[in-house]
PDB file of N, CA and C in Angstrom:
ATOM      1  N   UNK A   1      -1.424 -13.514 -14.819  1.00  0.00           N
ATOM      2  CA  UNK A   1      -2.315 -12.402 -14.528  1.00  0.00           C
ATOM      3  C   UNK A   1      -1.450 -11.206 -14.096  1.00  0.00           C
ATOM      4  N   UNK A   2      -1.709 -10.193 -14.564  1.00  0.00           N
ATOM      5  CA  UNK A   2      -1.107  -8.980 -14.196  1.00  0.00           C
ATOM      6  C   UNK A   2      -0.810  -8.441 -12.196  1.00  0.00           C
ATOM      7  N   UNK A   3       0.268  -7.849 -12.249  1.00  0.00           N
ATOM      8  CA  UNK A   3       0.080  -7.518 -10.391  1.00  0.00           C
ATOM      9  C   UNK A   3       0.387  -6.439 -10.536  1.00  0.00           C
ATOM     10  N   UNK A   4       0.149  -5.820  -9.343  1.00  0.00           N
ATOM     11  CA  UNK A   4      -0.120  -4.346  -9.250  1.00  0.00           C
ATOM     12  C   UNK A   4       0.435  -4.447  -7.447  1.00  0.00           C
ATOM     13  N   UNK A   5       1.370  -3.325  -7.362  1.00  0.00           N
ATOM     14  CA  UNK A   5       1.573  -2.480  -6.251  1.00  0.00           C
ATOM     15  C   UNK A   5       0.572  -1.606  -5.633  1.00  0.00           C
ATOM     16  N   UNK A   6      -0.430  -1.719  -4.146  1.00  0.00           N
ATOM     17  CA  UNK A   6      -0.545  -0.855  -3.872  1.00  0.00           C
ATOM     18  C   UNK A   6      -0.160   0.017  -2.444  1.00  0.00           C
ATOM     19  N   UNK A   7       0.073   1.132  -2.666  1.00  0.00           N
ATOM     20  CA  UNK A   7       0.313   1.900  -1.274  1.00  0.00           C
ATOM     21  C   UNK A   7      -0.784   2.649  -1.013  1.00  0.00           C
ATOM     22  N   UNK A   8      -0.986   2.112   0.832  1.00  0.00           N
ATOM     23  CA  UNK A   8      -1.691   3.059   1.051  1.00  0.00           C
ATOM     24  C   UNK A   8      -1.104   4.275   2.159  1.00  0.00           C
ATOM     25  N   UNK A   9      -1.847   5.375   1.994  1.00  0.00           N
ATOM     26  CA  UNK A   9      -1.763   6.582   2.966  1.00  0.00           C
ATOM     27  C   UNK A   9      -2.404   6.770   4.128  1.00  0.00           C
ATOM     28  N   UNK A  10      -2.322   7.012   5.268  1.00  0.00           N
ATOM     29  CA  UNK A  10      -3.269   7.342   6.047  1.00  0.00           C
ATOM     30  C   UNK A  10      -3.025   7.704   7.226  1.00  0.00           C
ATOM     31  N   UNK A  11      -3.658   8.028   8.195  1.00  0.00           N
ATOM     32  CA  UNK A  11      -3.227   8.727   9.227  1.00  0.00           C
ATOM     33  C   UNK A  11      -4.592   8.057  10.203  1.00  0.00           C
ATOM     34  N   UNK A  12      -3.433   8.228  12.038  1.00  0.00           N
ATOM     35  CA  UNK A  12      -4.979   7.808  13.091  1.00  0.00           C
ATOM     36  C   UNK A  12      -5.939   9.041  12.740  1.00  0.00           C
ATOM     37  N   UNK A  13      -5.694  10.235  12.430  1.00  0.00           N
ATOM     38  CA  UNK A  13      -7.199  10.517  12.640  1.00  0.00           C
ATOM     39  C   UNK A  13      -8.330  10.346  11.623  1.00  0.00           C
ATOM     40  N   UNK A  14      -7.620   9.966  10.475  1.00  0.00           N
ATOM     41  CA  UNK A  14      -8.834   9.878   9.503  1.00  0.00           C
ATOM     42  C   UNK A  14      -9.227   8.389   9.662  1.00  0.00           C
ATOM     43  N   UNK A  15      -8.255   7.793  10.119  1.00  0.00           N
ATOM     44  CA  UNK A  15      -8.555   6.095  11.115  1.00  0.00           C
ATOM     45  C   UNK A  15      -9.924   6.010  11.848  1.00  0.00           C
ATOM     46  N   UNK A  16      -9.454   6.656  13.052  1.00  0.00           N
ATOM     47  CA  UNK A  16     -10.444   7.760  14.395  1.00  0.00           C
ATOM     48  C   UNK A  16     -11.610   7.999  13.446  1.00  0.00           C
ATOM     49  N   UNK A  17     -12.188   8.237  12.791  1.00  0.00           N
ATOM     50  CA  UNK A  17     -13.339   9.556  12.252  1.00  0.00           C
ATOM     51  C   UNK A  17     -13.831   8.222  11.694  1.00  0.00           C
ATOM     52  N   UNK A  18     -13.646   7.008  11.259  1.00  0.00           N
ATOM     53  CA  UNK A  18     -14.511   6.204  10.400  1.00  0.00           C
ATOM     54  C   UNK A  18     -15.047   5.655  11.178  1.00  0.00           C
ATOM     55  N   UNK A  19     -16.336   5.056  10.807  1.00  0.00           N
ATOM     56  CA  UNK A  19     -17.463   4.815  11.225  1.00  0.00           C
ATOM     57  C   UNK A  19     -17.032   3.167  11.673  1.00  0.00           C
ATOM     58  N   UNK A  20     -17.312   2.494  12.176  1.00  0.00           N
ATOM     59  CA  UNK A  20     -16.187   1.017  12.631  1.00  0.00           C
ATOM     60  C   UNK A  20     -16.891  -0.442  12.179  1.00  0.00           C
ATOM     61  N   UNK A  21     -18.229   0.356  11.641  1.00  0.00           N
ATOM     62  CA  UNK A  21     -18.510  -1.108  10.390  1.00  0.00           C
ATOM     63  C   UNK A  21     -18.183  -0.938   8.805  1.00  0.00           C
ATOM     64  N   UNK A  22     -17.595   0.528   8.866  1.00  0.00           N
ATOM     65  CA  UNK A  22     -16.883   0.432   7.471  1.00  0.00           C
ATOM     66  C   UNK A  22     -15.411  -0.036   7.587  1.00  0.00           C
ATOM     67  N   UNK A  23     -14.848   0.118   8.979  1.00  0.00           N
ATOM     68  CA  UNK A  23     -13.519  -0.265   8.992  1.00  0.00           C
ATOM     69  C   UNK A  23     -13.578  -1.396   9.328  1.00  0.00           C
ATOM     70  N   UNK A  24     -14.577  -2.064   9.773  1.00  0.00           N
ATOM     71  CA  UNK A  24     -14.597  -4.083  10.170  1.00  0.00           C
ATOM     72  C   UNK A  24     -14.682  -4.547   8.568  1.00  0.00           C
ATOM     73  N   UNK A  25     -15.144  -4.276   7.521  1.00  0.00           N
ATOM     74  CA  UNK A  25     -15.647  -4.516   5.964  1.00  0.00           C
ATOM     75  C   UNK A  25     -14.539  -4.731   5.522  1.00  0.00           C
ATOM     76  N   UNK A  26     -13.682  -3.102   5.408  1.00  0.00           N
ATOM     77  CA  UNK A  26     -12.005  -3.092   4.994  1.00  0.00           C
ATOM     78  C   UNK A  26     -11.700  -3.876   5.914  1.00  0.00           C
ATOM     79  N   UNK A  27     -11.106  -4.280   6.782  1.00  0.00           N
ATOM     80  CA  UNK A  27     -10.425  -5.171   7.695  1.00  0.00           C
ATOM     81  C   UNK A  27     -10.546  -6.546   7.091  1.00  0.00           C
ATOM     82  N   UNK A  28     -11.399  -6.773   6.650  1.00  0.00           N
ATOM     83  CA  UNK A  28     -12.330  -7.842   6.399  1.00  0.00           C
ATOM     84  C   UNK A  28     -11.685  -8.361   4.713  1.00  0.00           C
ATOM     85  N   UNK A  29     -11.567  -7.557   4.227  1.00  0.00           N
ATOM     86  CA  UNK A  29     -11.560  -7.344   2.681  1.00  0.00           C
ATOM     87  C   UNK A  29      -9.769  -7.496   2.741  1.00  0.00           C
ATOM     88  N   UNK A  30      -9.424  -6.793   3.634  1.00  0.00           N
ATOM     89  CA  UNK A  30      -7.564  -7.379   3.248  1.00  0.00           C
ATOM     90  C   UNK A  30      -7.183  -8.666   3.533  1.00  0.00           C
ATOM     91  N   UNK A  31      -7.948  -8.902   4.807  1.00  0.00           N
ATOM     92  CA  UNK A  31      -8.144 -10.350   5.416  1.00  0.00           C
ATOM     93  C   UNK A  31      -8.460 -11.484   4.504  1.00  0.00           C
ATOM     94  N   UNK A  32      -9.246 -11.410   3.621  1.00  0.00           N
ATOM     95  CA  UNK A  32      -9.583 -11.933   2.362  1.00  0.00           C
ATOM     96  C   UNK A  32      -8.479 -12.539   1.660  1.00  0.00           C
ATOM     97  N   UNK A  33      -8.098 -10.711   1.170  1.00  0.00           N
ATOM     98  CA  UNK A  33      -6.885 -10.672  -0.079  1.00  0.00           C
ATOM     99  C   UNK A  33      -5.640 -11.592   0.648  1.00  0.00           C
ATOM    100  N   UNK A  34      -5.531 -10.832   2.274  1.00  0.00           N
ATOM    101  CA  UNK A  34      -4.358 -12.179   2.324  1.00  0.00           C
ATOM    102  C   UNK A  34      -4.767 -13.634   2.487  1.00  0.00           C
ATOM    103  N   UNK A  35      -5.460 -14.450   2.783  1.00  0.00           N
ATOM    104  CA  UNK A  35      -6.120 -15.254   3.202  1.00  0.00           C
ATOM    105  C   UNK A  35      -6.166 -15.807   1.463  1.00  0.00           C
ATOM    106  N   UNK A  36      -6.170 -15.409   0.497  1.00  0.00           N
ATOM    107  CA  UNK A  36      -5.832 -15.944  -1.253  1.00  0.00           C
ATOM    108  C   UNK A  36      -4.431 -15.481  -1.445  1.00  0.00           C
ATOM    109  N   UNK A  37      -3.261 -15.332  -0.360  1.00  0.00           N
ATOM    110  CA  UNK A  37      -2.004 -15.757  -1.181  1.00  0.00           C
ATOM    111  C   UNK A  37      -1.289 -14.445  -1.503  1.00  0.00           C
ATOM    112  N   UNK A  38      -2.225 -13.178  -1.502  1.00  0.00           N
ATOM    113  CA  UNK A  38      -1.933 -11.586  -1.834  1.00  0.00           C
ATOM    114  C   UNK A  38      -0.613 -11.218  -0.325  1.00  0.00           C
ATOM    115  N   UNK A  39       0.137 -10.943  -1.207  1.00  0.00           N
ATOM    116  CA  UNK A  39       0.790 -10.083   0.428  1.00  0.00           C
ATOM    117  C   UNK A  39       0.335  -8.890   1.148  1.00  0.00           C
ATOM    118  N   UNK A  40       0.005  -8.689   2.073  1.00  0.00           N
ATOM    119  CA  UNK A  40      -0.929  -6.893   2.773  1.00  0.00           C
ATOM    120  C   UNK A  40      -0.037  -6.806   3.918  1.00  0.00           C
ATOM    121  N   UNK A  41       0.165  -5.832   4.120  1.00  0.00           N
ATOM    122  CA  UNK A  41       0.839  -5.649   5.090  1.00  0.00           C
ATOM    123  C   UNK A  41       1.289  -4.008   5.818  1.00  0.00           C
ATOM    124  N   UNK A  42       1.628  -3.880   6.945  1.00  0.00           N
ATOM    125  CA  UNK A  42       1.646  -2.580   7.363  1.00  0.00           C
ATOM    126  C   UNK A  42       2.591  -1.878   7.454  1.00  0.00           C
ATOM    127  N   UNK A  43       2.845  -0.924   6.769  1.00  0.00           N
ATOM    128  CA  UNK A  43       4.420  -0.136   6.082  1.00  0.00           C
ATOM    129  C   UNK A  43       4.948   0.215   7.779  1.00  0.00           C
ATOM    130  N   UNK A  44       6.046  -0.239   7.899  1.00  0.00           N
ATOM    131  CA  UNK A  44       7.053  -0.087   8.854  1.00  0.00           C
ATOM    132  C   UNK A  44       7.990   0.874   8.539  1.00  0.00           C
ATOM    133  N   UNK A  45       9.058   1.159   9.369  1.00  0.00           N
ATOM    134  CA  UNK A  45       9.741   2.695   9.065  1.00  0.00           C
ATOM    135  C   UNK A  45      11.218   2.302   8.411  1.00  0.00           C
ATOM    136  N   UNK A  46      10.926   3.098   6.890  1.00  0.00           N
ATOM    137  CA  UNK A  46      11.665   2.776   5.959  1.00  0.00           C
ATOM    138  C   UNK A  46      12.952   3.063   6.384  1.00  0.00           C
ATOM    139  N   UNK A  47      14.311   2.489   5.321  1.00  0.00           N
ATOM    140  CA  UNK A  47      15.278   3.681   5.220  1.00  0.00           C
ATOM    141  C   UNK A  47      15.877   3.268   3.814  1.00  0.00           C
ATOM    142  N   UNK A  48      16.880   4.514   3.032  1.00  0.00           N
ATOM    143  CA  UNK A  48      17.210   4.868   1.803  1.00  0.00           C
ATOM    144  C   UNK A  48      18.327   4.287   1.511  1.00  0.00           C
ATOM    145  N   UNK A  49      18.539   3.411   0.582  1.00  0.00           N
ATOM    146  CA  UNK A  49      19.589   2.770   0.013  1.00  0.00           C
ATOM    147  C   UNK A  49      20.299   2.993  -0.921  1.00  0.00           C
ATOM    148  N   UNK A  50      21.848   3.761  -0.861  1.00  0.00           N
ATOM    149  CA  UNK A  50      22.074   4.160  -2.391  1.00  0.00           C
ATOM    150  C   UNK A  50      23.491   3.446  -2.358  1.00  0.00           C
ATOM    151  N   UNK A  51      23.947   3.022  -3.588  1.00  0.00           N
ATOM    152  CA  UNK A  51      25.224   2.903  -3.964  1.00  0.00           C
ATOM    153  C   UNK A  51      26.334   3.390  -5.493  1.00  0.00           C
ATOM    154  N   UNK A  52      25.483   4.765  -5.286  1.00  0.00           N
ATOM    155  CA  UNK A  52      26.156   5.365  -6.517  1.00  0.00           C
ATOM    156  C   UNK A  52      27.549   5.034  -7.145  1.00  0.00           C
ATOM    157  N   UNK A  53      27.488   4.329  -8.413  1.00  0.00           N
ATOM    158  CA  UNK A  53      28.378   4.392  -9.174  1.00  0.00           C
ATOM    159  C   UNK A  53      29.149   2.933  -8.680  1.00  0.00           C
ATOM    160  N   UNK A  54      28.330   2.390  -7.750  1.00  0.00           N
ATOM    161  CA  UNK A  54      28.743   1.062  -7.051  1.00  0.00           C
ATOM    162  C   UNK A  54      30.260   1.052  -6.355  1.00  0.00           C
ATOM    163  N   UNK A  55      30.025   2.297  -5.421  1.00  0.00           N
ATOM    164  CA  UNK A  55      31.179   2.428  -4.660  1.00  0.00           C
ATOM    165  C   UNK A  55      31.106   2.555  -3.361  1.00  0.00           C
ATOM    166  N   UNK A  56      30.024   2.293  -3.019  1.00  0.00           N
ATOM    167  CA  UNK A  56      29.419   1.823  -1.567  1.00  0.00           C
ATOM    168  C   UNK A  56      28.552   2.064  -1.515  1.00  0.00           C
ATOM    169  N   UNK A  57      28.257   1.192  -0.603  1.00  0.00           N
ATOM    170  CA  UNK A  57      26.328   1.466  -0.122  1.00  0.00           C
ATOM    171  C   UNK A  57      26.531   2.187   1.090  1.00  0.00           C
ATOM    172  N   UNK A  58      25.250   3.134   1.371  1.00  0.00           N
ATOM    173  CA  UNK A  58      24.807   3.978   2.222  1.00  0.00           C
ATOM    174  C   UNK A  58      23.481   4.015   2.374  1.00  0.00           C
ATOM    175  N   UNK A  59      22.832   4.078   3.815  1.00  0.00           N
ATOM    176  CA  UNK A  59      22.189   3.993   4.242  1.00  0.00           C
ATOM    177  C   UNK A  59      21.078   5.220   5.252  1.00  0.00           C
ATOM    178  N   UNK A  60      20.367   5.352   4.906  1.00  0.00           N
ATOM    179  CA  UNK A  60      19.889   6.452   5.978  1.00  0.00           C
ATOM    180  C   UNK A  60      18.620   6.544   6.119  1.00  0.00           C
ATOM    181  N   UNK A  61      18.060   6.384   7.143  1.00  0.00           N
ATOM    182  CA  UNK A  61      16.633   6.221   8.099  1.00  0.00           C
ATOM    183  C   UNK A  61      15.567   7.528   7.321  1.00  0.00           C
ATOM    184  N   UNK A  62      15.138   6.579   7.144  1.00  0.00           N
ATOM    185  CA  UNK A  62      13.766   7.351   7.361  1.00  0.00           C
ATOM    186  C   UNK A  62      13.548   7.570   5.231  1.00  0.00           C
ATOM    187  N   UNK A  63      12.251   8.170   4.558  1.00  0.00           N
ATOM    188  CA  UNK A  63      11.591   7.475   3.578  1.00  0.00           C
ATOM    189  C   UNK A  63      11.867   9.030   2.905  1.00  0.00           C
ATOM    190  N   UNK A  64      12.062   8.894   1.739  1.00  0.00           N
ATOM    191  CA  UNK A  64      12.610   9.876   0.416  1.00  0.00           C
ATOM    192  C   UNK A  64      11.160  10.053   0.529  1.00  0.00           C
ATOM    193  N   UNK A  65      10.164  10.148   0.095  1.00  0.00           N
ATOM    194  CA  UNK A  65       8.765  10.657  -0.592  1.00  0.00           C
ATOM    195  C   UNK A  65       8.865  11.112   0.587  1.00  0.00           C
ATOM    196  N   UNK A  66       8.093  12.509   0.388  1.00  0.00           N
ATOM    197  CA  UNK A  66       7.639  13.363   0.956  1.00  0.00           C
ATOM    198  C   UNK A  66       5.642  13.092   0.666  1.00  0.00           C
ATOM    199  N   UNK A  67       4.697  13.051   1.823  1.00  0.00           N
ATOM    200  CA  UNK A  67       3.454  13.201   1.516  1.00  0.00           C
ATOM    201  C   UNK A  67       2.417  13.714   2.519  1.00  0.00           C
ATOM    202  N   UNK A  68       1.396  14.455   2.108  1.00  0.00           N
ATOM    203  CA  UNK A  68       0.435  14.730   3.190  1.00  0.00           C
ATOM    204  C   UNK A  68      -0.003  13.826   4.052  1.00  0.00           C
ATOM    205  N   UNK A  69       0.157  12.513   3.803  1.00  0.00           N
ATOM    206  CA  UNK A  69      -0.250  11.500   5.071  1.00  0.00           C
ATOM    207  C   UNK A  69       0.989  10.435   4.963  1.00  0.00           C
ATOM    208  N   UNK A  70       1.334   9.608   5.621  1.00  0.00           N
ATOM    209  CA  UNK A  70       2.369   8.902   5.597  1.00  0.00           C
ATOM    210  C   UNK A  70       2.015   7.767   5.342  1.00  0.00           C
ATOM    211  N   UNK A  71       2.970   6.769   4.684  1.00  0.00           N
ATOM    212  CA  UNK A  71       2.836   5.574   4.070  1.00  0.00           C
ATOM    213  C   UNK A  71       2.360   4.940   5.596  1.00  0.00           C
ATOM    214  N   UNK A  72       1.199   4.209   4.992  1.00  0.00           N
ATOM    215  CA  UNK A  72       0.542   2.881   6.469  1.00  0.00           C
ATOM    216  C   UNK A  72       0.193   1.429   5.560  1.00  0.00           C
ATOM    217  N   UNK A  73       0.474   1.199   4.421  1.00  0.00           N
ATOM    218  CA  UNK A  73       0.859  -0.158   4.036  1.00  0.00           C
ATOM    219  C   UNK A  73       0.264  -0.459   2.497  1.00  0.00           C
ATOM    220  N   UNK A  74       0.824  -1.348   2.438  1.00  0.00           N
ATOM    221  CA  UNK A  74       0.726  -2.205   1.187  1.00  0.00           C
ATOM    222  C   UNK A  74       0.269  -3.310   0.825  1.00  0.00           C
ATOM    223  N   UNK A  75       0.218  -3.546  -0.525  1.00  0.00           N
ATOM    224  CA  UNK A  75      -0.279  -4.921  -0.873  1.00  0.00           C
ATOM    225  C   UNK A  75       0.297  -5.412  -2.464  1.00  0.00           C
ATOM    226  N   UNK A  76       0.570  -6.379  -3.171  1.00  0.00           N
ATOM    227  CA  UNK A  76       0.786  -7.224  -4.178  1.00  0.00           C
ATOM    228  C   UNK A  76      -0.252  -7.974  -4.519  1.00  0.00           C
ATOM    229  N   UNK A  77      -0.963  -7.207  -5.532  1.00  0.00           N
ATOM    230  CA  UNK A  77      -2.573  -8.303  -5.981  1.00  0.00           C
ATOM    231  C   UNK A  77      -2.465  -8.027  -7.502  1.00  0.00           C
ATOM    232  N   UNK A  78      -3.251  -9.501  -7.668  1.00  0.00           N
ATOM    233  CA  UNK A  78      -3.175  -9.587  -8.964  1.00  0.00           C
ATOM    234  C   UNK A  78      -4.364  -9.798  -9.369  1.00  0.00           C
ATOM    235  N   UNK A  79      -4.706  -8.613 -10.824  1.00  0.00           N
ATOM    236  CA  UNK A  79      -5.811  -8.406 -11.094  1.00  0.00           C
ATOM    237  C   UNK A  79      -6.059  -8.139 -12.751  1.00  0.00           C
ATOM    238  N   UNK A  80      -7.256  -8.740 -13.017  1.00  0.00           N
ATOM    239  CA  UNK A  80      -6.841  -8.947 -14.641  1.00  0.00           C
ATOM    240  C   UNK A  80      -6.951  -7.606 -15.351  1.00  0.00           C
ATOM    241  N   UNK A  81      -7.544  -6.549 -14.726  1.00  0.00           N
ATOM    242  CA  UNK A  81      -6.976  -4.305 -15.322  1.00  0.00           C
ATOM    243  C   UNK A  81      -6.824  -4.175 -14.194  1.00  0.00           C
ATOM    244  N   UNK A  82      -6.133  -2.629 -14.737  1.00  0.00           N
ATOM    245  CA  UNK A  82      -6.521  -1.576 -13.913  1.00  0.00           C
ATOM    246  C   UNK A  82      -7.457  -1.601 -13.106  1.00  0.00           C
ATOM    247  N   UNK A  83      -8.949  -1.955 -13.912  1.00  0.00           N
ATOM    248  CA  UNK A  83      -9.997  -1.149 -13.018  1.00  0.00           C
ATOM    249  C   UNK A  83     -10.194  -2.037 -12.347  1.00  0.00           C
ATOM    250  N   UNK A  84      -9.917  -3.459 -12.387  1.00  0.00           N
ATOM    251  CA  UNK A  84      -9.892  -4.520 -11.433  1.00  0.00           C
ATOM    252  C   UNK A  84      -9.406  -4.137  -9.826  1.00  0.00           C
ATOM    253  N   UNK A  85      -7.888  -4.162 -10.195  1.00  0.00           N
ATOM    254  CA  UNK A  85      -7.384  -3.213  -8.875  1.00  0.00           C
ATOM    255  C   UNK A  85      -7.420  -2.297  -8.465  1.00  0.00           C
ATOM    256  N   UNK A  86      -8.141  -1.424  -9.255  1.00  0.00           N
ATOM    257  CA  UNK A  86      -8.744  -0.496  -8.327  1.00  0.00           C
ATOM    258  C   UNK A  86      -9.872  -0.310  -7.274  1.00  0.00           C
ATOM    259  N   UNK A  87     -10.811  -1.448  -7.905  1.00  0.00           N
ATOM    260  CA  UNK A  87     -12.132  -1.574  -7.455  1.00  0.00           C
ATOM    261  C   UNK A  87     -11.340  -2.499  -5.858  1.00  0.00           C
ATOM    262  N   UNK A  88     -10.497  -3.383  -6.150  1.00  0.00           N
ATOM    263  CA  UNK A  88     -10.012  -3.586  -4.969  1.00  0.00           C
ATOM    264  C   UNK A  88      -9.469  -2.837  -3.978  1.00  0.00           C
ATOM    265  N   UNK A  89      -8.670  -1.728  -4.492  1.00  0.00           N
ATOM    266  CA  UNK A  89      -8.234  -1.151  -3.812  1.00  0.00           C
ATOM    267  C   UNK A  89      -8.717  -0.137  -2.874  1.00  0.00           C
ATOM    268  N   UNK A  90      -9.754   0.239  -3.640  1.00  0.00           N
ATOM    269  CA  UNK A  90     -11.089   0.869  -3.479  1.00  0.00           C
ATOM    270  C   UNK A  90     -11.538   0.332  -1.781  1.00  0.00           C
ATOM    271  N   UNK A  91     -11.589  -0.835  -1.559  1.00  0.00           N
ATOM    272  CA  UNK A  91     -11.884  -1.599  -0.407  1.00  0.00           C
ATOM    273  C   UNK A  91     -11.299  -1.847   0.937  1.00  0.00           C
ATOM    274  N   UNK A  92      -9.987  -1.168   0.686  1.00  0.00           N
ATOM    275  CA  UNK A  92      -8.812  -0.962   1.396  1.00  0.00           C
ATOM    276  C   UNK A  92      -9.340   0.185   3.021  1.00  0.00           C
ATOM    277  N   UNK A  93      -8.492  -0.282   3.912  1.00  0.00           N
ATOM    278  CA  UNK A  93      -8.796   0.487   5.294  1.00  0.00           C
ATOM    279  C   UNK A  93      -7.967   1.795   4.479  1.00  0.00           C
ATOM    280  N   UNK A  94      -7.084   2.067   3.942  1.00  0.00           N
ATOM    281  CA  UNK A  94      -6.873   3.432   3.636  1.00  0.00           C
ATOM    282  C   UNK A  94      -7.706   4.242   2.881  1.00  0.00           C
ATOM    283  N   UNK A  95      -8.418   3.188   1.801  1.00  0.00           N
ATOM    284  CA  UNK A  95      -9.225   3.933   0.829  1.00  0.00           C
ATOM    285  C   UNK A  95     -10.627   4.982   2.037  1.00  0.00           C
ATOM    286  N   UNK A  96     -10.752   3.881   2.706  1.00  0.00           N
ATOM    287  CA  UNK A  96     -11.919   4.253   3.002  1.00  0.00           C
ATOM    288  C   UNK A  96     -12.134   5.117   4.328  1.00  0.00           C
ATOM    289  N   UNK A  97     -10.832   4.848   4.923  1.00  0.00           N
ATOM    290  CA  UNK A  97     -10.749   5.897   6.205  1.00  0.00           C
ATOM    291  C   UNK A  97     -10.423   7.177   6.254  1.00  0.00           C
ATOM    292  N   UNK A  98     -10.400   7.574   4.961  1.00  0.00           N
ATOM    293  CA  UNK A  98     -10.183   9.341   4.441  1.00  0.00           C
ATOM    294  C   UNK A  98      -8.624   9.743   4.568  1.00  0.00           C
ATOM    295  N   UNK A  99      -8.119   8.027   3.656  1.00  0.00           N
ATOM    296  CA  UNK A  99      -6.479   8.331   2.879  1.00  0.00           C
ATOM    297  C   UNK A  99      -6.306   8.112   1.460  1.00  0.00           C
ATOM    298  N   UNK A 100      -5.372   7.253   0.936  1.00  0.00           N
ATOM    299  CA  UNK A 100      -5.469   7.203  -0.373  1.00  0.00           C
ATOM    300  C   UNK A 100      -4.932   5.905  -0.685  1.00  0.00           C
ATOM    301  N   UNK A 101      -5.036   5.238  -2.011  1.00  0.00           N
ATOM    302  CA  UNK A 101      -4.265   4.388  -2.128  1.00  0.00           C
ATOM    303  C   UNK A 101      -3.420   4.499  -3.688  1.00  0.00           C
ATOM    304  N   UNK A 102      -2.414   4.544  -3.576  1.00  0.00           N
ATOM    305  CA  UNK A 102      -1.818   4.367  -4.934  1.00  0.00           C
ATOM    306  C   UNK A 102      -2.029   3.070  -5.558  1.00  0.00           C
ATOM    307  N   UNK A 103      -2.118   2.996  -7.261  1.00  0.00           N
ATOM    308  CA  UNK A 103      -2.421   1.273  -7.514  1.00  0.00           C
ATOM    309  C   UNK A 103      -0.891   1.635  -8.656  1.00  0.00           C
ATOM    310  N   UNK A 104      -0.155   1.045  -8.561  1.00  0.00           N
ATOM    311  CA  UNK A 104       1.036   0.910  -9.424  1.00  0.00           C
ATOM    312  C   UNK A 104       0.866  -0.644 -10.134  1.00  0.00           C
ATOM    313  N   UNK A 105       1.126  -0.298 -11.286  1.00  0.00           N
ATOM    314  CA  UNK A 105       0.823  -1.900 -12.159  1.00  0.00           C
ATOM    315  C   UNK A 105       2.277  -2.044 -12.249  1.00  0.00           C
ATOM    316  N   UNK A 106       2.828  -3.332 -12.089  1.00  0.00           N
ATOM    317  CA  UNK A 106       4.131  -4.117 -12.269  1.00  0.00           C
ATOM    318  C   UNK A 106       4.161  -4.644 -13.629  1.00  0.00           C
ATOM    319  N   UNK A 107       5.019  -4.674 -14.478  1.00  0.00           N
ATOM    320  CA  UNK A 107       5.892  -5.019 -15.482  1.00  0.00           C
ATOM    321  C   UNK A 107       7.396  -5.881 -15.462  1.00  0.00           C
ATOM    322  N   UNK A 108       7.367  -7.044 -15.811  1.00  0.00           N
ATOM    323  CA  UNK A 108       8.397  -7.784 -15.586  1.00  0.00           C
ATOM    324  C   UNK A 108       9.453  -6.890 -16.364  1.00  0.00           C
ATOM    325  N   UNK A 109      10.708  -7.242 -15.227  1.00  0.00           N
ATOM    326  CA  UNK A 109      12.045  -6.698 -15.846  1.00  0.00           C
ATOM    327  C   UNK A 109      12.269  -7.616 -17.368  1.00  0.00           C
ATOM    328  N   UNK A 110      12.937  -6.460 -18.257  1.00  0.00           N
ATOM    329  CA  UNK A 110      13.262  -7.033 -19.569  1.00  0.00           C
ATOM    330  C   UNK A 110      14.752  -8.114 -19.000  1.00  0.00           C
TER     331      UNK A 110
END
């Protein structure tokens, strides 16, 4: 079955502003997804890994994307489309607390 990356966006105040039986539902709904084996989880503070030209690695705090709300977590679900994971994603505490969620579909390396 196909998997899909998603990130979500979000921030406490659009957290704050939701109504708290739509955020018990989402709560509820990742709880689910992990609870079948899906990984969910809450984006912790990145840092940038490069080793150009494979002549050392370097390291440095903090997350290359630039965005209006900051990464607050992810998930690995597998869903038979697109619109599959979206409708999931759709269900997400980011979707619904007035952030966003990216759905990235995965493709095995050749």
């Amino acid at each position: 079955m196909p998997k899909f990356v998603t990130i979500g966006y979000g921030d406490r105040e659009g957290y704050d502003r939701t109504d708290a039986a739509v955020l018990d539902e989402a709560h509820a709904h990742d709880a689910l997804l992990h609870a079948t084996g899906e990984p969910v989880g809450i984006a912790g503070t990145p840092v940038q890994v490069r080793n150009h030209g494979g002549a050392g690695t370097t390291v440095e705090s903090g997350p290359f994307l630039s965005s209006a709300l900051p990464v607050a977590g992810f998930a690995i679900i597998e869903a038979a489309t697109l619109e599959e994971a979206v409708r999931l994603a759709s269900k997400t505490p980011c979707a619904v607390a007035h952030g966003v969620v990216e759905v990235w579909p995965l493709r095995e390396a050749p």
